[in-house]
Structures are given as C-alpha cells and as structure tokens.
C-alpha atoms as a PDB file:
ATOM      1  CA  UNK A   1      52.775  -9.754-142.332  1.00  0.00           C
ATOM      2  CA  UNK A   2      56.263  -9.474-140.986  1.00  0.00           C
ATOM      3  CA  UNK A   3      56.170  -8.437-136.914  1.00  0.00           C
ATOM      4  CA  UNK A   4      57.889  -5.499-135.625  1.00  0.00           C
ATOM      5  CA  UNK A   5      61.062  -6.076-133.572  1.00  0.00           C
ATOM      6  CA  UNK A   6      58.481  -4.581-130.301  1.00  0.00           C
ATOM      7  CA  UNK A   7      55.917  -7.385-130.886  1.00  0.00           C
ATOM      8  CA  UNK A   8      59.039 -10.090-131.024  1.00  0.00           C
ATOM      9  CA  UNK A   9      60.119  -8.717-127.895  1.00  0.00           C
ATOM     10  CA  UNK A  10      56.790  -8.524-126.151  1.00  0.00           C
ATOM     11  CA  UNK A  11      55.913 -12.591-127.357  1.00  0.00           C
ATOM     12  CA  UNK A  12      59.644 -13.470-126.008  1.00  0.00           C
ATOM     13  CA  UNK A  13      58.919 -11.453-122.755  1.00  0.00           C
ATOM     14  CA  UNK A  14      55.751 -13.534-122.556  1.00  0.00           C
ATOM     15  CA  UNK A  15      57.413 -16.918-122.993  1.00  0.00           C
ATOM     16  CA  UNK A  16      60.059 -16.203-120.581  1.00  0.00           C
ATOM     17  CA  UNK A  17      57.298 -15.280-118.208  1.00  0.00           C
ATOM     18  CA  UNK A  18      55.402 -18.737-118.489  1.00  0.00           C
ATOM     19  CA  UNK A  19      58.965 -20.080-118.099  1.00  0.00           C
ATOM     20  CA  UNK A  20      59.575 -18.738-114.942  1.00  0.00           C
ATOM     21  CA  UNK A  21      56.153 -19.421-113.679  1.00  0.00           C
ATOM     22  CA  UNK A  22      56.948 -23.311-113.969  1.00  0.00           C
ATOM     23  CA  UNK A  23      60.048 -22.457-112.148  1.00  0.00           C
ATOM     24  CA  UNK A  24      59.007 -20.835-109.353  1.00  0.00           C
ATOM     25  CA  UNK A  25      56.663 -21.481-106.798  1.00  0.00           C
ATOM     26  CA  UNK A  26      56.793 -17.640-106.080  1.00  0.00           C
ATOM     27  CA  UNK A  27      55.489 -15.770-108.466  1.00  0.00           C
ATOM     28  CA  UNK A  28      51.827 -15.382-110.885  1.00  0.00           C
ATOM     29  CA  UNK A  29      50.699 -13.083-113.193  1.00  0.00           C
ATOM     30  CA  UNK A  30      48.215 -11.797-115.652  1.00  0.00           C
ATOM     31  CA  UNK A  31      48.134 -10.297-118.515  1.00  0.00           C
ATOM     32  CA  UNK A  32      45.532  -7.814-119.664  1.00  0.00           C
ATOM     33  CA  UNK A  33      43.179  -8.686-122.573  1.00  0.00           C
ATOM     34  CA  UNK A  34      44.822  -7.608-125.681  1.00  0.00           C
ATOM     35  CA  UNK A  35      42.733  -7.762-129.510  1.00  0.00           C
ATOM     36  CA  UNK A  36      43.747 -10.192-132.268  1.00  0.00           C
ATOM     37  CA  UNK A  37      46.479 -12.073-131.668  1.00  0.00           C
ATOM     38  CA  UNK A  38      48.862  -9.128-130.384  1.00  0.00           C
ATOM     39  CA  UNK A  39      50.816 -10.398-127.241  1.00  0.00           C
ATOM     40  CA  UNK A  40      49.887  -8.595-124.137  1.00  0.00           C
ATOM     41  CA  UNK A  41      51.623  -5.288-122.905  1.00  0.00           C
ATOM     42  CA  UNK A  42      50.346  -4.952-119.192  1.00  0.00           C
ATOM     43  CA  UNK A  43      50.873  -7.464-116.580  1.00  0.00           C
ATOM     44  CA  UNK A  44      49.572  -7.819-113.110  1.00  0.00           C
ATOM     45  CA  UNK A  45      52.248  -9.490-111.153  1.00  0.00           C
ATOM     46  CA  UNK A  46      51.993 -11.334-107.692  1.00  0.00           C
ATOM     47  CA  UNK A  47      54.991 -12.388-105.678  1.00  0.00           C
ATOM     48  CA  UNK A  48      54.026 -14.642-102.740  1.00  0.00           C
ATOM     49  CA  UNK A  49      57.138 -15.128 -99.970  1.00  0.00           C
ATOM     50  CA  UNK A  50      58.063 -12.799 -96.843  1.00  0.00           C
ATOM     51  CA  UNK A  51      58.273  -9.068 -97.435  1.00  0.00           C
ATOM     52  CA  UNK A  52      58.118  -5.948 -94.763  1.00  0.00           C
ATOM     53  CA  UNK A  53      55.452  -3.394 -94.533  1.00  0.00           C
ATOM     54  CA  UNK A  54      54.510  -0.781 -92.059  1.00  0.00           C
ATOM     55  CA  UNK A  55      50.966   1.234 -91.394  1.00  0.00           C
ATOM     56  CA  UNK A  56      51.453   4.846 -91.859  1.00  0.00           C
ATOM     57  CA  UNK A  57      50.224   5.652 -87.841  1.00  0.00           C
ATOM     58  CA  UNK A  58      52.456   3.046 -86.741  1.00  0.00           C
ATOM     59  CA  UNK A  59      56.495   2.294 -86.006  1.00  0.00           C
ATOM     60  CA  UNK A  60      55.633  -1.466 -86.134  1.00  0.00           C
ATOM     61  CA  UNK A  61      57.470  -3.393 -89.466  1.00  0.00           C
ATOM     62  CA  UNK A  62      55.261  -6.672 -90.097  1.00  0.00           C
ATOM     63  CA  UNK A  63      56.260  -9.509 -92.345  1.00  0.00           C
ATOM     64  CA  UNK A  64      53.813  -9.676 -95.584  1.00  0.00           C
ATOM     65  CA  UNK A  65      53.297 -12.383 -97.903  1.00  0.00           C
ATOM     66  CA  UNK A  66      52.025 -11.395-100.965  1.00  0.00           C
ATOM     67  CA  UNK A  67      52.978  -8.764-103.378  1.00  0.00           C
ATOM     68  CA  UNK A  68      51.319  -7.120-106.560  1.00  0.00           C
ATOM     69  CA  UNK A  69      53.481  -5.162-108.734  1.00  0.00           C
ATOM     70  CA  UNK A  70      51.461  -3.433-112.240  1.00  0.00           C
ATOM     71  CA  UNK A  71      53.745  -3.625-115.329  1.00  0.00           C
ATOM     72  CA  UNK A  72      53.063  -1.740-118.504  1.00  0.00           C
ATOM     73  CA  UNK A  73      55.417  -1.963-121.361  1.00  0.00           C
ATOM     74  CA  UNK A  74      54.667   1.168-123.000  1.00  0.00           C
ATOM     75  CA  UNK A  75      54.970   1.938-126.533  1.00  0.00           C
ATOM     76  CA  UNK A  76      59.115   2.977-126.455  1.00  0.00           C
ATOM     77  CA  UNK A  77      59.661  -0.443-124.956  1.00  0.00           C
ATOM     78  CA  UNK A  78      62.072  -2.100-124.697  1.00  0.00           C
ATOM     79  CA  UNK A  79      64.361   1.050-125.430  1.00  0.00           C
ATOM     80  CA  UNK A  80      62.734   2.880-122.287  1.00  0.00           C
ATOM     81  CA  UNK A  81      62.244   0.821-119.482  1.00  0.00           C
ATOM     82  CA  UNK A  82      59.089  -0.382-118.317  1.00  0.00           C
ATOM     83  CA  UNK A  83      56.343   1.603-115.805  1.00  0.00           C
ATOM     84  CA  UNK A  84      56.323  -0.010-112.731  1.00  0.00           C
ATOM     85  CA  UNK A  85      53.483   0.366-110.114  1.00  0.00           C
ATOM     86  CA  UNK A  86      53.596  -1.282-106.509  1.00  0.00           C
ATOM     87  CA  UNK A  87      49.970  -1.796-105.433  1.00  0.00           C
ATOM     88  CA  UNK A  88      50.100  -3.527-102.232  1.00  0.00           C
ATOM     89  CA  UNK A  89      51.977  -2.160 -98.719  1.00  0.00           C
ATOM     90  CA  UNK A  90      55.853  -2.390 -98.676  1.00  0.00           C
ATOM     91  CA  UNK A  91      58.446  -0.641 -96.665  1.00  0.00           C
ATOM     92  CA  UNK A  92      61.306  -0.776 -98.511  1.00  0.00           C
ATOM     93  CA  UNK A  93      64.089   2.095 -98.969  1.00  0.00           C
ATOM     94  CA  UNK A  94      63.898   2.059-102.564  1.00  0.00           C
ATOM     95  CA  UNK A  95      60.303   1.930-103.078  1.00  0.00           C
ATOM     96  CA  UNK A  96      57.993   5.557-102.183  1.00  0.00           C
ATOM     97  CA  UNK A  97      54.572   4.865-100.320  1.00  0.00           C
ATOM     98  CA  UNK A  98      52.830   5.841-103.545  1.00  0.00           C
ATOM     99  CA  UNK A  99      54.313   2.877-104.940  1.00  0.00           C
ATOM    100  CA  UNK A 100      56.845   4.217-107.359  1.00  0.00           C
ATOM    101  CA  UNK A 101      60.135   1.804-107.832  1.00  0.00           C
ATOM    102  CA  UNK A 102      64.096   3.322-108.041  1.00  0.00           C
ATOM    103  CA  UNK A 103      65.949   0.624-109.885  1.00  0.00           C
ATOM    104  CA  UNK A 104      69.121   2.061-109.229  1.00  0.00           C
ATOM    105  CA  UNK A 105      71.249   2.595-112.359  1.00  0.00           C
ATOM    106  CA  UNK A 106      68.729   1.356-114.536  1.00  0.00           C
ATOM    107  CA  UNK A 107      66.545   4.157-113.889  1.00  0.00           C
ATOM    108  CA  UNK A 108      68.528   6.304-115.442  1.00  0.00           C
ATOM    109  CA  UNK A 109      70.589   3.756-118.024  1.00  0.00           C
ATOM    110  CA  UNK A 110      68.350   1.220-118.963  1.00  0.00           C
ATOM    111  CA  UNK A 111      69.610  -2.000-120.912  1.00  0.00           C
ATOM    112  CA  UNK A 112      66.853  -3.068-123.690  1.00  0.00           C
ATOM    113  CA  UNK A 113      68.690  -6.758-123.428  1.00  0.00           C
ATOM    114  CA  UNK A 114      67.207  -6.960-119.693  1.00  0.00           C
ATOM    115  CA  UNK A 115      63.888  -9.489-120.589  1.00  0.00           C
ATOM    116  CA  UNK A 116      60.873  -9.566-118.242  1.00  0.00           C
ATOM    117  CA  UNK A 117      61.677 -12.316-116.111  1.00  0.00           C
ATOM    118  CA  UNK A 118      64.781 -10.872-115.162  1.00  0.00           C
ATOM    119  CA  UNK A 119      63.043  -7.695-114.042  1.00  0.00           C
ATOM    120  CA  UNK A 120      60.967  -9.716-112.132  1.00  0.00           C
ATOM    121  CA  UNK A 121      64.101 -11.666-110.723  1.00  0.00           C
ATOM    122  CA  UNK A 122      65.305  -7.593-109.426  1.00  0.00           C
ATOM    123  CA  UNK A 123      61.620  -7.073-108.149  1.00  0.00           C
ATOM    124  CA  UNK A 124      61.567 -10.032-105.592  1.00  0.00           C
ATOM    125  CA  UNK A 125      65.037  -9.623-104.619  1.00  0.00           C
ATOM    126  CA  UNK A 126      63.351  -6.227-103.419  1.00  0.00           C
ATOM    127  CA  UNK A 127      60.774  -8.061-101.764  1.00  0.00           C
ATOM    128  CA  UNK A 128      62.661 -10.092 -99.775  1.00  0.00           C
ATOM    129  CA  UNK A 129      65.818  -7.380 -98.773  1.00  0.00           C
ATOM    130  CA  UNK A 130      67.995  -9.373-100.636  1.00  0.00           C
ATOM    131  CA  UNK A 131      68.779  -5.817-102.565  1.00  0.00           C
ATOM    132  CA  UNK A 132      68.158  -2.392-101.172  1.00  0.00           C
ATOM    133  CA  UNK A 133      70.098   0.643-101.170  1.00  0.00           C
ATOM    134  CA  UNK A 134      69.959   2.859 -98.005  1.00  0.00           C
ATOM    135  CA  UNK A 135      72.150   5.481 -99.646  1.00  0.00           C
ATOM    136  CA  UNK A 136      70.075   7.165-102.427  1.00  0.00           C
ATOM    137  CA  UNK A 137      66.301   5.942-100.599  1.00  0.00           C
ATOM    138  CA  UNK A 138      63.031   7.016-102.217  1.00  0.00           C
ATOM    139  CA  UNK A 139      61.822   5.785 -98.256  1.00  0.00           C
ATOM    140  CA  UNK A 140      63.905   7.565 -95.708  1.00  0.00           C
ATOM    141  CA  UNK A 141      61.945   6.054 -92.703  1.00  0.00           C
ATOM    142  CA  UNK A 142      62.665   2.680 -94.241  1.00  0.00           C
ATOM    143  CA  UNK A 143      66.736   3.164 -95.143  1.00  0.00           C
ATOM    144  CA  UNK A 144      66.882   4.251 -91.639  1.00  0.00           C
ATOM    145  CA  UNK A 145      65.035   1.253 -89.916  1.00  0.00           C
ATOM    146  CA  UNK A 146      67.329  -1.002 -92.356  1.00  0.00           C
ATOM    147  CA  UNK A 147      70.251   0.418 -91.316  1.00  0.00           C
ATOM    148  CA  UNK A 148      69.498  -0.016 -87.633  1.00  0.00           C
ATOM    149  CA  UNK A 149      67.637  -2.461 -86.918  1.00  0.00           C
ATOM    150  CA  UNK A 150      68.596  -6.053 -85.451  1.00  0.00           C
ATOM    151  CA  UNK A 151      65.700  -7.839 -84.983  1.00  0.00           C
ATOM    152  CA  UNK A 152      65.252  -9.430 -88.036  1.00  0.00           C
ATOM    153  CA  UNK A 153      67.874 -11.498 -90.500  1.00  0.00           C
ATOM    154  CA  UNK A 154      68.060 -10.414 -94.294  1.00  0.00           C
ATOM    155  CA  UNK A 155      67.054 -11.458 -97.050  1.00  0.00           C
ATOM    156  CA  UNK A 156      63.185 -12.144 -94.803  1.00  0.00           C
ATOM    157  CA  UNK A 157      63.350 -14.634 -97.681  1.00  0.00           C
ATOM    158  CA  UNK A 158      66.108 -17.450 -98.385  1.00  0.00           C
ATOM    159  CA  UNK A 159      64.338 -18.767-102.193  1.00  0.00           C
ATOM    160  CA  UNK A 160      66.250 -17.268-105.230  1.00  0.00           C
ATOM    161  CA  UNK A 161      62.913 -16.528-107.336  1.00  0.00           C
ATOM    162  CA  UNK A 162      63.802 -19.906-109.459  1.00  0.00           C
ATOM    163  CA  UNK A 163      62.980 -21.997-106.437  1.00  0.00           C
ATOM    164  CA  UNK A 164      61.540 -24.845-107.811  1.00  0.00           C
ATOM    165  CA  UNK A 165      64.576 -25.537-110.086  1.00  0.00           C
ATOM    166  CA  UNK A 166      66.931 -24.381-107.254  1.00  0.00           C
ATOM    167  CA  UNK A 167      65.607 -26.806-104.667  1.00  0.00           C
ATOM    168  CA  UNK A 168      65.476 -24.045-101.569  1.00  0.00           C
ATOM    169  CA  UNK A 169      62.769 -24.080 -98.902  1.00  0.00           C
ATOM    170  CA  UNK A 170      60.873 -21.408 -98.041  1.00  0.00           C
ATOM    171  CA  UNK A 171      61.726 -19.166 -95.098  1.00  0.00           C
ATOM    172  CA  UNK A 172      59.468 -20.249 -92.596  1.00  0.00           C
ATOM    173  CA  UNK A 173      60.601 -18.323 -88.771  1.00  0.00           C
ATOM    174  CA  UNK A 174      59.907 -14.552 -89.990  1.00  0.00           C
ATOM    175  CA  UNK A 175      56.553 -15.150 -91.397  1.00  0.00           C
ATOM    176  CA  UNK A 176      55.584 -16.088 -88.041  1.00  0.00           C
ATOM    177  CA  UNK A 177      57.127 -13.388 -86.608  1.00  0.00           C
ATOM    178  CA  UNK A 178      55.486 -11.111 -84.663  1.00  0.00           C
ATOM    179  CA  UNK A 179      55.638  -7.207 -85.123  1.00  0.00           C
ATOM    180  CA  UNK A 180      58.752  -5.976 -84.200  1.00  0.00           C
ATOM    181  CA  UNK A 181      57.661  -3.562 -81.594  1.00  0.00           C
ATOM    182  CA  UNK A 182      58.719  -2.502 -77.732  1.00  0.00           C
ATOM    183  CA  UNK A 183      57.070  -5.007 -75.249  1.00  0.00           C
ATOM    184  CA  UNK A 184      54.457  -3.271 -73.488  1.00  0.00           C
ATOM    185  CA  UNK A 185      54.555  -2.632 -69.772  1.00  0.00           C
ATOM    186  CA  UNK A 186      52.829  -5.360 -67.716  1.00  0.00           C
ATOM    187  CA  UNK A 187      50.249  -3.619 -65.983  1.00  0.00           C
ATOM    188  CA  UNK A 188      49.875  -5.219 -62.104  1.00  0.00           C
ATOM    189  CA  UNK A 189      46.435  -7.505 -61.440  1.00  0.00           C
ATOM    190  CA  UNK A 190      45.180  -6.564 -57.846  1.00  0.00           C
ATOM    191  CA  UNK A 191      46.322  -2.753 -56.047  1.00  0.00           C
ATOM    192  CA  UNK A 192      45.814  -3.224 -52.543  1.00  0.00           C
ATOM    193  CA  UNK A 193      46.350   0.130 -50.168  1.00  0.00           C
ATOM    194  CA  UNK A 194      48.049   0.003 -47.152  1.00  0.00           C
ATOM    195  CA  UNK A 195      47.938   2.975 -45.225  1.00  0.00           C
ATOM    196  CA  UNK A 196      49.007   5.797 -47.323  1.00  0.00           C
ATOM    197  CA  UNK A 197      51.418   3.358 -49.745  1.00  0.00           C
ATOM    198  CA  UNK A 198      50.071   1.621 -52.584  1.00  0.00           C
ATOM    199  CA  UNK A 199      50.899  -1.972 -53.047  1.00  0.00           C
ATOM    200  CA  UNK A 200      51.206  -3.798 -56.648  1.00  0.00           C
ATOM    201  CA  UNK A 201      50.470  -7.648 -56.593  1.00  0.00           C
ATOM    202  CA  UNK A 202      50.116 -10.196 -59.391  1.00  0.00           C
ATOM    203  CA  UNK A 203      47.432 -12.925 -59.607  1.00  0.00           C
ATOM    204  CA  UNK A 204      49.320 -16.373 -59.541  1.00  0.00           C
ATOM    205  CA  UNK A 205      46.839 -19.206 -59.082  1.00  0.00           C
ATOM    206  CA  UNK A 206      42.901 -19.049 -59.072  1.00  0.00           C
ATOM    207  CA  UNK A 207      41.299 -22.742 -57.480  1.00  0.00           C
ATOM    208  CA  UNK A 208      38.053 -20.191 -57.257  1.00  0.00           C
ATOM    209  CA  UNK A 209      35.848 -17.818 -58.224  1.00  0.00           C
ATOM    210  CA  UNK A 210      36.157 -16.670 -54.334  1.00  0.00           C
ATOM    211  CA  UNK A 211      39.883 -17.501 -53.614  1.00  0.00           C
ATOM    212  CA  UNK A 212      42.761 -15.811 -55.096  1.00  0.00           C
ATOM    213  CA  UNK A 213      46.726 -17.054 -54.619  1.00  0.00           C
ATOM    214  CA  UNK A 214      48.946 -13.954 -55.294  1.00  0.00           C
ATOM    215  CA  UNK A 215      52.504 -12.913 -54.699  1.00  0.00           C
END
C-alpha cells in the first residue's frame, strides 16, 4: 500500500532526527511506541548544555543543564505546526511557566518545509539565549531580567546544536556559575560592649580552643 504524504513526512522527520543525534553531542530523544510499522508521532526530547531557570519564590537566575521539551505531531501535521510542551524549569522571555513555547512568526505562519531537526535547531537556540525576543514576551519577569542584566554573557552556550560536526567546545565558566544574586551582608564574629557603645570585631586567627586573634 502506497503511504500518505503525512507518514513520508513523519519517517523523513525521524531520519533527520537520528541524523542530528550523531551530530550532536547535545541533544536525545524518544519516541513513543507506535503499532505496526507506522513511524512515531510523539517525541520526548532532551537538550543537555547551559540554560537559565528561576524558582518561583526566588529573584535568583541559575544555570541548568538539561532540558526536556514533549513534541506531538498531531494529525494536521506538517500543515499546522507541531504542539510543543516544555517540561523542565526555564526562564526564558518567550517561553510561559506552564511551559507553552511562542515561536515568533511561525506561530502564527507556519512553513510545512521546516523538518524536525530544524525545529529542534530553534528550540536550543532558546535554550542557550542565542534567540529570544524581549518585545512580544510570553515571560515578562524574564524579558525584563534579559534586558537588564550584566552578569552573565549570551548565548550561556557557545555549541551551534551540530557540535560534533562543527568542532566547538562546550561552554564551560557559566555552568559553574553561581546564582546570580546580591552578596549577603557579612554578619560580624564576636560583639564586645564597651560602656554604652557596641563594638563589632572579626575572628582572624584561632591557635586555640581558648585563644582568639581578632581585629
């Protein structure tokens, strides 16, 4: 039996996947189980280089590692774009907290020629702030913190998502970055009181349990 121009598409999306696997030292997937022979329509897709998150009760932006994005290719693909799903943390302007993506113009005008591994190509450019928009945000809090901030250099990630073809190293001084964060007030080791006045001093040298050096 003759296959329909969707099942073409979804085998060719499926080689071009595996392709890009042996390509890149970034990214791994799976597919879900599918019957028959019939290639697979839903992918589970993990990006591993630096991305940003943030905790909801916190202002502190850490550097994150690995990233799991849910792809379903639903029955109108590829003449409606895909359903994307972010499942672990990111702070990103053009991604919500509940994990829904904003491809820009292709939201809206989607190209049917655009295969899977180039969607995945836009995906970890996301990752890695190599493309954001902070003018039309889905994350306000995150636009705003990209906009501003100076702490940290984009892209978080130097490797084009072909790495292993492209020779680049990975990135290696943000992901041991610590949060970027105020420093915290050094609280004084020893109050002594003289009088009425209250005197701050700071422990410099123990030779003892019983003998303290301080200035």
């Amino acid at each position: 039996m003759r296959e329909s121009p969707r099942i073409r598409r979804l085998r060719t999306d499926l080689k071009a996947l595996e392709q890009l696997r042996e390509e890149s030292s970034i990214i791994e997937f799976e597919v879900a189980r599918t019957t028959h022979d019939a290639p697979p329509e839903s992918y589970s897709i993990t990006f591993r280089g630096n991305g940003l998150w943030r905790a909801d009760s916190s202002s502190d932006v850490f550097v994150r590692e690995q990233h799991i994005v849910h792809i379903h290719l639903g029955a109108a693909y590829p003449r409606m774009m895909p359903e994307l799903a972010w499942k672990t943390p990111i702070f990103h302007p053009n991604i919500s907290g509940s994990g829904v993506v904003c491809l820009g113009g292709y939201g809206t005008h989607w190209v049917p020629s655009l295969n899977l591994d180039e969607l995945c190509g836009m995906l970890w450019d996301m990752i890695r702030y190599q493309n954001y928009d902070v003018e039309s945000p889905y994350n306000r809090e995150a636009a705003l913190w990209a906009k501003t901030q100076r702490s940290l250099r984009l892209p978080v990630d130097d490797r084009p998502i072909r790495d292993r073809i492209a020779g680049v190293a990975p990135t290696i001084q943000e992901s041991a970055r610590p949060p970027i964060t105020a420093v915290p007030v050094k609280e004084p080791d020893v109050l002594f009181i003289d009088g009425e006045e209250v005197v701050e001093a700071e422990v410099v040298e123990s030779s003892s349990e019983d003998i303290l050096f301080i200035d």
